[in-house]
Protein backbone atom coordinates (compact mmCIF):
# COMPACT_ATOMS: atom_id res chain seq x y z
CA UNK A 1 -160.46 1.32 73.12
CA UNK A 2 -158.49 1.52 76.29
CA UNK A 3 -157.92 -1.65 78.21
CA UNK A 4 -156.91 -2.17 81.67
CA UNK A 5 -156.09 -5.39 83.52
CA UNK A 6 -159.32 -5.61 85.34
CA UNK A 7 -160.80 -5.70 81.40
CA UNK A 8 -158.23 -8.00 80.02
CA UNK A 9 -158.62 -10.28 82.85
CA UNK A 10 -162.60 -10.78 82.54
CA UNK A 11 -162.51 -10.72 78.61
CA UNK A 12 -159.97 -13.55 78.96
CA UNK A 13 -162.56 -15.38 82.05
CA UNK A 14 -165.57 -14.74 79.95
CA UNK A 15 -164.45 -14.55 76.19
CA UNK A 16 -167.93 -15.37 74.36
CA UNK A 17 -169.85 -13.45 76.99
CA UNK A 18 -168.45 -9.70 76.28
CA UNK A 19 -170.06 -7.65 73.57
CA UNK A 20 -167.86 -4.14 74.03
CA UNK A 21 -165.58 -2.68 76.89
CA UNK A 22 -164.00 0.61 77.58
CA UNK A 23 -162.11 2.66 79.99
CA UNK A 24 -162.37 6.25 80.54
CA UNK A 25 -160.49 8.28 83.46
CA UNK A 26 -160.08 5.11 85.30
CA UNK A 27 -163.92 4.16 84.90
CA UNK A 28 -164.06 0.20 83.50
CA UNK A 29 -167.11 -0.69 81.44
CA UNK A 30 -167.92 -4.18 79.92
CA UNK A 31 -171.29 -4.84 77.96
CA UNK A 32 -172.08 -8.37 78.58
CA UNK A 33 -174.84 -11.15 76.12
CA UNK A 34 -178.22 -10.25 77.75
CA UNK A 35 -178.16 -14.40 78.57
CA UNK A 36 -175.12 -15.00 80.36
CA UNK A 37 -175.76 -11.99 82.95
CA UNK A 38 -176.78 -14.45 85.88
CA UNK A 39 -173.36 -16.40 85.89
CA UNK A 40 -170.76 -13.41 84.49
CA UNK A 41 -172.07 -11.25 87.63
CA UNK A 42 -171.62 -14.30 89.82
CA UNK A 43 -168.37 -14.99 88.45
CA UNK A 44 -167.59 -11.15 89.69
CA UNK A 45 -169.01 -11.02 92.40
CA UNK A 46 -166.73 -14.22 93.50
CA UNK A 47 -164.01 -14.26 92.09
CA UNK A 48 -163.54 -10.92 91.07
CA UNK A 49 -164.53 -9.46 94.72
CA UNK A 50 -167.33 -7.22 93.81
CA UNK A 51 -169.18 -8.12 96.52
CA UNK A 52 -171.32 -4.63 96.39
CA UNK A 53 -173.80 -3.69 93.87
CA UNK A 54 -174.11 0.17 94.11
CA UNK A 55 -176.77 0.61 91.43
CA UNK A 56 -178.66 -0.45 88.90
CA UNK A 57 -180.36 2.09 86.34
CA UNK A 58 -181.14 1.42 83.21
CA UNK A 59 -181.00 3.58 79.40
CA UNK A 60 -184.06 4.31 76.50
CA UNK A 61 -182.24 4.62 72.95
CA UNK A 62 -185.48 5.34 71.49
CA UNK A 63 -185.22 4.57 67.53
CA UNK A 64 -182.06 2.05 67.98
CA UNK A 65 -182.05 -1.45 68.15
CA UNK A 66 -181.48 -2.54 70.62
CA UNK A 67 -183.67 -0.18 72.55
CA UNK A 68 -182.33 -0.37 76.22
CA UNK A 69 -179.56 -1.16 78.51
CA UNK A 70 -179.43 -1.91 81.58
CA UNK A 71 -176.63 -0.72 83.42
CA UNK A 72 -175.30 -2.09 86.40
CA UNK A 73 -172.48 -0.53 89.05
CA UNK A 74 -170.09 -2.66 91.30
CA UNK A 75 -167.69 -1.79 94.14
CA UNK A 76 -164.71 -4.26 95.41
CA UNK A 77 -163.89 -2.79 98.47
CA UNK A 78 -160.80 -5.57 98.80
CA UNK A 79 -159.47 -4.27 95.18
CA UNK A 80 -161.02 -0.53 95.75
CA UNK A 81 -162.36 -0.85 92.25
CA UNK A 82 -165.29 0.10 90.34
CA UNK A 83 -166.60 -1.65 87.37
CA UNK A 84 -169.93 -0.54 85.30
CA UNK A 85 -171.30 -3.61 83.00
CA UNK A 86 -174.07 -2.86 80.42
CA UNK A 87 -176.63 -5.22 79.22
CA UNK A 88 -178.56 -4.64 75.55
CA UNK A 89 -182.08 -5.46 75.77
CA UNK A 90 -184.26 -4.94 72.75
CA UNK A 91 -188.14 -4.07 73.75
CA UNK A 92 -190.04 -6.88 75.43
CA UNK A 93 -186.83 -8.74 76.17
CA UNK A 94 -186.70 -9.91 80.22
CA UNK A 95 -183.56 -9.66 81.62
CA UNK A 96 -182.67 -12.09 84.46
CA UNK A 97 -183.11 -11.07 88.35
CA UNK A 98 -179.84 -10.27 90.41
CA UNK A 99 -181.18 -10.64 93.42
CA UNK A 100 -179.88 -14.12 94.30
CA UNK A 101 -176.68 -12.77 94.31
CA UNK A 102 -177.39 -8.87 95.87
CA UNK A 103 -180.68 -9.11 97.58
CA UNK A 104 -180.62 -5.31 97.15
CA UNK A 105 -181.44 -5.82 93.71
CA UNK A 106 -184.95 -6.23 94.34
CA UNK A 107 -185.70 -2.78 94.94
CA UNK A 108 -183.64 -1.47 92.47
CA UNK A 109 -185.19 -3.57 89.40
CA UNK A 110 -188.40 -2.81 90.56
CA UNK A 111 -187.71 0.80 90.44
CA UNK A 112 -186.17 0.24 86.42
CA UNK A 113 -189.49 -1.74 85.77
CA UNK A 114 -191.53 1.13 86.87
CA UNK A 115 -190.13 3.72 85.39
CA UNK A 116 -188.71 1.95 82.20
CA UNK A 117 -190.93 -1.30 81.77
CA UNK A 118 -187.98 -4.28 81.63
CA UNK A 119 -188.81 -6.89 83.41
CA UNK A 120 -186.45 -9.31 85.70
CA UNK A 121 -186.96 -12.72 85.12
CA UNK A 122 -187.45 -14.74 88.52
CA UNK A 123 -187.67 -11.30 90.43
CA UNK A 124 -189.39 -12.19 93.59
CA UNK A 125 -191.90 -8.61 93.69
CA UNK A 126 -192.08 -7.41 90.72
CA UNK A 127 -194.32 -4.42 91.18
CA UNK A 128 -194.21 -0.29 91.26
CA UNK A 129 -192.15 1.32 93.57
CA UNK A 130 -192.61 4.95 92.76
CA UNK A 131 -195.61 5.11 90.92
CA UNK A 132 -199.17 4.38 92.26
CA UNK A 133 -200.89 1.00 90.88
CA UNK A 134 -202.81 2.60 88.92
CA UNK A 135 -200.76 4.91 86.11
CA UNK A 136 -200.51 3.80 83.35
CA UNK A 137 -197.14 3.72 80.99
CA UNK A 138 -193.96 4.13 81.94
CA UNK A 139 -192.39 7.50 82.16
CA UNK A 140 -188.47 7.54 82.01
CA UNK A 141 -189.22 5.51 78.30
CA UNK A 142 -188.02 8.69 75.88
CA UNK A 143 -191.74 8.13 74.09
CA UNK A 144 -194.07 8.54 76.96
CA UNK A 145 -196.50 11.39 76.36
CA UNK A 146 -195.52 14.70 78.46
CA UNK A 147 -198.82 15.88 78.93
CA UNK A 148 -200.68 12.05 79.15
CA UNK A 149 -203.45 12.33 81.74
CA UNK A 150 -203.26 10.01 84.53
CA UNK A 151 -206.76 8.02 85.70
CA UNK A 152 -207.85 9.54 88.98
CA UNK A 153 -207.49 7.70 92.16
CA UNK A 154 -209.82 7.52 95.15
CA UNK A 155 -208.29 8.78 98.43
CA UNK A 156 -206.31 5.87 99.92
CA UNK A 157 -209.23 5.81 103.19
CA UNK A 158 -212.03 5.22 100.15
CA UNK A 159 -210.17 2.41 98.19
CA UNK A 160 -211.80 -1.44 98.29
């Protein structure tokens, strides 16, 4: 695996906390413990200078344990650096909230809870963003039904 400074200097910050890492055409990845998320991505965010998270998305490896990862992107405009960190989460594991640190993070964990199911621990609105209340599932998870029937839904004027 291909190491660059910007790797070499958080494995040696965080040396417990830092599962995997890679570099590929100048693109830095660390996978970080599920549990110390919260302070690593403060520890980047100041220190480090990633003061922008650009997104947050998350993976299904149906049939491998464990099944998800979250994947999150920074941007240090002071260093003009990227850096992409990966969290494992098996199923039914919460992973903590960002948005104390990047109150954008809000609407983007709310959109991987939709579509994938992981919940944020202490997320402050932790509800659908793309889907209607009412559908059921969650259907960027590799084993939700194609052709599953959604309940109907009363015209927005005829709800309670």
């Amino acid at each position: 695996m291909e190491t660059t400074n910007l790797i070499q200097t958080i494995r040696e910050k965080v040396p417990g906390d830092v599962l995997g890492y890679h570099s590929y055409l100048g693109d830095d990845t660390v996978v970080i413990r599920r549990e110390s998320l919260l302070p690593v991505m403060k520890l980047l965010k100041e220190q480090f200078q990633f003061a922008t998270l650009t997104d947050l998305t998350a993976v299904d490896y149906l049939g491998q344990q464990p099944r998800f990862e979250v994947v999150y992107h920074l941007h240090s405009m002071e260093k003009n650096a990227r850096l992409r960190v990966k969290v494992p989460a098996a199923e039914g594991e919460e992973v903590d909230s960002l948005t104390p640190l990047w109150p954008i993070a809000n609407w983007l964990e709310r959109e991987v809870w939709d579509m994938f199911g992981i919940r944020f621990t202490n997320h402050p609105d932790l509800r659908r963003i793309l889907m209607y209340d009412e559908f059921e599932g969650h259907p960027l998870r590799k084993d939700y039904p194609v052709n599953k029937r959604q309940p109907r839904v009363k015209p927005r004027n005829e709800r309670n």
